[in-house]
Protein backbone atom coordinates (compact mmCIF):
# COMPACT_ATOMS: atom_id res chain seq x y z
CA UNK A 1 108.26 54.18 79.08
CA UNK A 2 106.40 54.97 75.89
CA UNK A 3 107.30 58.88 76.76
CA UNK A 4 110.96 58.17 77.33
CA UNK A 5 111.62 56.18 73.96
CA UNK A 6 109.41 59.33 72.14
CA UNK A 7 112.12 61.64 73.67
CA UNK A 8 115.19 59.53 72.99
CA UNK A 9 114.47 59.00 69.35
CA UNK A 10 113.68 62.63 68.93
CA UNK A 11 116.95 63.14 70.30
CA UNK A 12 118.62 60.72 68.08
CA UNK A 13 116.83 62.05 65.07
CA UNK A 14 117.78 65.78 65.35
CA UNK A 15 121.59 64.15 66.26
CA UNK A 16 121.05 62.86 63.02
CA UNK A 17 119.76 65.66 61.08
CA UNK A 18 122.23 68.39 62.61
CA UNK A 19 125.31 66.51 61.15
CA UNK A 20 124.15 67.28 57.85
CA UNK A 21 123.33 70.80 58.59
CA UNK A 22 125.91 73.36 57.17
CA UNK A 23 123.57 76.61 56.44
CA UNK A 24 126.56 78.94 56.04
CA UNK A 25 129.21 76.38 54.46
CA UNK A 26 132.04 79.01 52.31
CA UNK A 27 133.57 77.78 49.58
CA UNK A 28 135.80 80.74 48.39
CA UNK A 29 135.72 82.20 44.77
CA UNK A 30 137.84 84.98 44.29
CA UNK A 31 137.17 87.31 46.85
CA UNK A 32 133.40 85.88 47.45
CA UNK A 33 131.80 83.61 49.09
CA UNK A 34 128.71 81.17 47.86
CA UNK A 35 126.73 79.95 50.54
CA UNK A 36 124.06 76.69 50.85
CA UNK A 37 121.42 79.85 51.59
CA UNK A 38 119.51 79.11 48.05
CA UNK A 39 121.21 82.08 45.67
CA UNK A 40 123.17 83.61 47.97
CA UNK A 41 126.78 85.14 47.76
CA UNK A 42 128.69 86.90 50.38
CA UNK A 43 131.68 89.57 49.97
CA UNK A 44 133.84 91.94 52.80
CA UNK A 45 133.29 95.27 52.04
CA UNK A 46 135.55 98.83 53.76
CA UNK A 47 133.96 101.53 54.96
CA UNK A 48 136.18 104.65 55.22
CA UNK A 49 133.16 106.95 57.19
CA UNK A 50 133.07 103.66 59.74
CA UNK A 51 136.88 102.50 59.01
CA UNK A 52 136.37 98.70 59.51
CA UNK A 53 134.96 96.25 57.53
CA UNK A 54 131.59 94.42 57.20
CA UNK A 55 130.44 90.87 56.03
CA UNK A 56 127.92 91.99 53.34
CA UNK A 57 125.42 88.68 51.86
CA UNK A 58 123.07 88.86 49.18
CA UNK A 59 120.37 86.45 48.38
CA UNK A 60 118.10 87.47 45.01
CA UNK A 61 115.09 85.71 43.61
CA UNK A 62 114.30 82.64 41.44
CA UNK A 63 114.84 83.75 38.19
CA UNK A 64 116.98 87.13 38.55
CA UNK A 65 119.60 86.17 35.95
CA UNK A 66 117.14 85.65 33.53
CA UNK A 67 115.33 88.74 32.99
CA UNK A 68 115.77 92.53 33.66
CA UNK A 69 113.09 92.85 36.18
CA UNK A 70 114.01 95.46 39.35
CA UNK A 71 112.76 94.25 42.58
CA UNK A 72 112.46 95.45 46.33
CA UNK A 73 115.31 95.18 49.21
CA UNK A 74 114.99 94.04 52.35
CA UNK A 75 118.47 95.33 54.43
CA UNK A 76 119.01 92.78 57.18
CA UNK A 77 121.24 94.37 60.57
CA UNK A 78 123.08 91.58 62.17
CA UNK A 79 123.20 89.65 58.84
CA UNK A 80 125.60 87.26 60.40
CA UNK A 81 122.30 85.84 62.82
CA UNK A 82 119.58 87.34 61.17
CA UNK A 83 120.90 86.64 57.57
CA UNK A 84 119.96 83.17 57.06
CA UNK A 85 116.20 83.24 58.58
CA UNK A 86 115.02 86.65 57.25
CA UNK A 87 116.41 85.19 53.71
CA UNK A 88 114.40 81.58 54.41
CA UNK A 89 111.46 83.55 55.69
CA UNK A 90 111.09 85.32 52.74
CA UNK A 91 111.52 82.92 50.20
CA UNK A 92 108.84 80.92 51.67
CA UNK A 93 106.59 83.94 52.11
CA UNK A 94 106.98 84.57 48.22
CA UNK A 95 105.89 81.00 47.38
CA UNK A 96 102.55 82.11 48.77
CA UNK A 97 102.19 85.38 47.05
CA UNK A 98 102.26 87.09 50.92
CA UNK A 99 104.93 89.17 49.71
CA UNK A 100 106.51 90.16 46.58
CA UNK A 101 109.94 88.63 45.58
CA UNK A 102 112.86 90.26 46.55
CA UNK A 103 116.66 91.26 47.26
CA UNK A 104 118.11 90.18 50.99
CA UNK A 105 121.08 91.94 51.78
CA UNK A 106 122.45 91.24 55.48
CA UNK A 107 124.87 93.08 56.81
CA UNK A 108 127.25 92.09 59.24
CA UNK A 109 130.45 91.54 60.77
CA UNK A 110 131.83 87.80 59.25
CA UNK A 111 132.00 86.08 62.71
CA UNK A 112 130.09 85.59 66.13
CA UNK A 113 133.18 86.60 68.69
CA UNK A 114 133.62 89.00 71.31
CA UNK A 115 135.38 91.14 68.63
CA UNK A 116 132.03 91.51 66.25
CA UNK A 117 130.21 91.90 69.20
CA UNK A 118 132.07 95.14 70.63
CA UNK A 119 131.64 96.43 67.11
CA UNK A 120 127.95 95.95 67.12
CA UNK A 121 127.82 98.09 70.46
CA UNK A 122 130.22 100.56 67.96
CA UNK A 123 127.31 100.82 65.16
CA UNK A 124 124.06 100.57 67.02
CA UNK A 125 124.89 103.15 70.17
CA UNK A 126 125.42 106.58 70.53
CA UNK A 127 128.48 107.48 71.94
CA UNK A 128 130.94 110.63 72.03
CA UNK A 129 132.55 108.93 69.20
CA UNK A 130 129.60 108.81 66.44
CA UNK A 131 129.86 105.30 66.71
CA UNK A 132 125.50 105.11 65.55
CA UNK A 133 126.66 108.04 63.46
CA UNK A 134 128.96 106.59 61.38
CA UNK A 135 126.82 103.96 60.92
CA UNK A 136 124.05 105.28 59.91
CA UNK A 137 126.15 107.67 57.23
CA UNK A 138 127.29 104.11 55.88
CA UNK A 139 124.16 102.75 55.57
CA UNK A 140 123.27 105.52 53.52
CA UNK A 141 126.04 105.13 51.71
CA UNK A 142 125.87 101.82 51.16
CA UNK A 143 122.03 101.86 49.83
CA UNK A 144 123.30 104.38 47.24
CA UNK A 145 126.55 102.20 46.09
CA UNK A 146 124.27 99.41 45.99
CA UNK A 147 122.26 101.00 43.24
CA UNK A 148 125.42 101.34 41.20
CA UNK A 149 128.08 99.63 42.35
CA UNK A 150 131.44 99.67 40.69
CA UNK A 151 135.13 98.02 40.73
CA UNK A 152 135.42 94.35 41.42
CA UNK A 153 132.40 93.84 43.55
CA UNK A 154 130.20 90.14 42.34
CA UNK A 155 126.78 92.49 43.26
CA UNK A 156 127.29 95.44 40.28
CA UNK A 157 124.72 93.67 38.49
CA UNK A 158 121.86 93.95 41.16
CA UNK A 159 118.68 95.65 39.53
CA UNK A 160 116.68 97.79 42.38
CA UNK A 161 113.63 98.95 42.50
């Protein structure tokens, strides 16, 4: 009996807990997205060399808009699973001194459907096509832009190291 009250109330209390769980809540601001990840923002960005368009979040430090200080990057693929945790992870890592702070950027594809998925075979396999090709030209590409980006984008202030 005393095993069977344990588990409901366990159930009851994560019931509980889950309704006030919204880790990727969007509230737009012109053409971004702020997110209840601690400092993130989130933004679509084009590729012409992949022609489609990816869900790109960035989480910085404690502290970043306050002084000029350049830090690492850690790129995140499937940012729209993997964003979140890797992002968490770190952060708590940091608080520790296991790692140094740091830039998470997560790249992904804005949703969890059918549709991102058959674009993740796109980007991550070889095909005839250049589908991992592409890819990995935009990567590339996108490392370099995010050194200096330009035009409207909320990240042209990120400091690299």
């Amino acid at each position: 009996m005393k095993r069977l009250t344990n588990g409901l109330l366990s159930i009851v209390l994560i019931i509980m807990l889950s309704e006030n769980i919204h880790p990727q809540n969007i509230s737009s601001e012109a053409g971004s997205a702020k997110y209840s990840l601690y400092n993130t923002t989130a933004e679509f960005i084009t590729s012409e060399i992949v022609a489609d368009s990816f869900f790109i979040l960035v989480s910085v430090p404690n502290g970043y808009y306050s002084n000029e200080k350049r830090f690492p990057v850690l790129y995140v693929l499937d940012g729209d699973i993997a964003f979140g945790m890797a992002a968490s992870i770190s952060r708590y890592l940091q608080i520790g001194d296991n790692i140094p702070e740091l830039i998470v950027v997560g790249i992904g594809y804005g949703s969890l459907t059918k549709s991102a998925a058959k674009k993740r075979r796109r980007d991550y396999r070889p095909t005839q096509t250049g589908g991992a090709e592409n890819f990995l030209q935009f990567l590339r590409t996108f490392h370099q832009w995010m050194q200096n980006p330009s035009g409207s984008c909320s990240w042209r202030w990120l400091r690299f190291s």
